[in-house]
Protein backbone atom coordinates (compact mmCIF):
# COMPACT_ATOMS: atom_id res chain seq x y z
CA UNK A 1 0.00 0.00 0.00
CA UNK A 2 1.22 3.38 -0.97
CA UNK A 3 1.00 4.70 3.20
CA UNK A 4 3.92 2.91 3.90
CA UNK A 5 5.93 5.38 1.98
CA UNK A 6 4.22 8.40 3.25
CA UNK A 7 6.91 10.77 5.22
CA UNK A 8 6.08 13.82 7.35
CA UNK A 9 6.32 16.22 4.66
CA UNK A 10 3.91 13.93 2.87
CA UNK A 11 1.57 14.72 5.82
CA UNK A 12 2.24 18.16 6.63
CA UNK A 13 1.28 18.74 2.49
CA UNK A 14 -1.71 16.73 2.83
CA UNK A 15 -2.75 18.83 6.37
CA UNK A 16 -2.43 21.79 4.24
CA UNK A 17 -4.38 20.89 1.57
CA UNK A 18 -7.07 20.22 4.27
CA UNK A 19 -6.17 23.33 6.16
CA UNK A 20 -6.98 25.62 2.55
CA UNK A 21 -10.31 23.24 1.22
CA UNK A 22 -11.06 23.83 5.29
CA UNK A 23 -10.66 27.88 4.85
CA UNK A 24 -12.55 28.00 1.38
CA UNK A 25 -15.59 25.93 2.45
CA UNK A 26 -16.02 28.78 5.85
CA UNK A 27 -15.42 31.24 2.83
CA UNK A 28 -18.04 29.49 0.44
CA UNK A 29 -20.43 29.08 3.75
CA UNK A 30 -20.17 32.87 4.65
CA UNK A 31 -20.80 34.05 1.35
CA UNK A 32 -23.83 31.84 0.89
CA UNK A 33 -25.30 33.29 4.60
CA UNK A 34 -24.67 36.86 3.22
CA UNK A 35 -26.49 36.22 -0.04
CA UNK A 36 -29.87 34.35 2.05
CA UNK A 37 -29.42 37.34 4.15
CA UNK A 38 -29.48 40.22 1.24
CA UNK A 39 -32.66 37.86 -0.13
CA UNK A 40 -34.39 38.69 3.66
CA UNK A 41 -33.79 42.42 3.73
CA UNK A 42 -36.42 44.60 5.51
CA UNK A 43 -38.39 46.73 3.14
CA UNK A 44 -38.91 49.11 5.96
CA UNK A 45 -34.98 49.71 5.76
CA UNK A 46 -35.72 50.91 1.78
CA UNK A 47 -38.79 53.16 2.53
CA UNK A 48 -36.48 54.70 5.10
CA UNK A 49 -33.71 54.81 2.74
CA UNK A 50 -35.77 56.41 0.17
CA UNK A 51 -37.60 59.03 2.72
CA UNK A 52 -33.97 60.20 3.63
CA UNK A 53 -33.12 60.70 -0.07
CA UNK A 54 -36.43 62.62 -0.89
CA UNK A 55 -35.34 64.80 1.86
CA UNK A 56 -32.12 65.43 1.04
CA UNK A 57 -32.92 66.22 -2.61
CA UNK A 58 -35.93 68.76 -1.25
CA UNK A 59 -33.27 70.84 1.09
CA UNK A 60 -30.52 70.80 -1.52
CA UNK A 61 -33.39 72.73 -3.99
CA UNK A 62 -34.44 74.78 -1.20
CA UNK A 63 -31.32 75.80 -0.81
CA UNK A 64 -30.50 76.10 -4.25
CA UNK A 65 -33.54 78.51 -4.21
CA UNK A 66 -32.94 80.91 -1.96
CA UNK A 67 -30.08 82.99 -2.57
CA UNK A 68 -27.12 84.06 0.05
CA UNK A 69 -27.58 86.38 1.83
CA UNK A 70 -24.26 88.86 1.82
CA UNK A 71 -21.92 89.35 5.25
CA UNK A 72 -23.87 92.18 7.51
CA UNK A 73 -20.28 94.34 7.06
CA UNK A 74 -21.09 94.73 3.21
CA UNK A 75 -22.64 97.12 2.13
CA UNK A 76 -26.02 96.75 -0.47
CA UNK A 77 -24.26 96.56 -4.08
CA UNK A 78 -26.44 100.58 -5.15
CA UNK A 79 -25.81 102.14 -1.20
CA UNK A 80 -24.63 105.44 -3.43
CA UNK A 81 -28.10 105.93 -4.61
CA UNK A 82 -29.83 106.08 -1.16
CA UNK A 83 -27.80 109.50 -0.52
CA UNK A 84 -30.32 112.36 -0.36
């Protein structure tokens, strides 16, 4: 039989082959519990998602809208024609 010939390196190899097909099945098995997970996602998470959009879009126009008002040390841009 071919384990009579088997030396320690022959087993440390063969541990690490087990060690890495060991690592890549947890990897494989993670994966596949993120992707059940993403399938299960709350649709009260979205709405919420979406209500925080809608209002982030509404205050950027509003303040798109309204222009600056300048520094109260300026003076208004015609202050020459308010001289009686």
């Amino acid at each position: 039989m071919a384990w009579d010939h088997t030396t320690a390196s022959d087993g440390f190899a063969i541990a690490m082959l087990a060690v890495i097909a060991a690592s890549f099945g947890v990897l494989l098995l993670l994966f596949l519990a993120m992707r059940r997970q993403a399938r299960r996602r709350d649709r009260q998470v979205d709405d919420l998602l979406q209500e925080l959009e809608q209002s982030e879009k509404e205050a950027e126009a509003a303040k798109r809208e309204t222009p600056p008002s300048p520094p109260p040390w300026e003076k208004p841009p015609d202050w020459w024609k308010d001289r009686k």
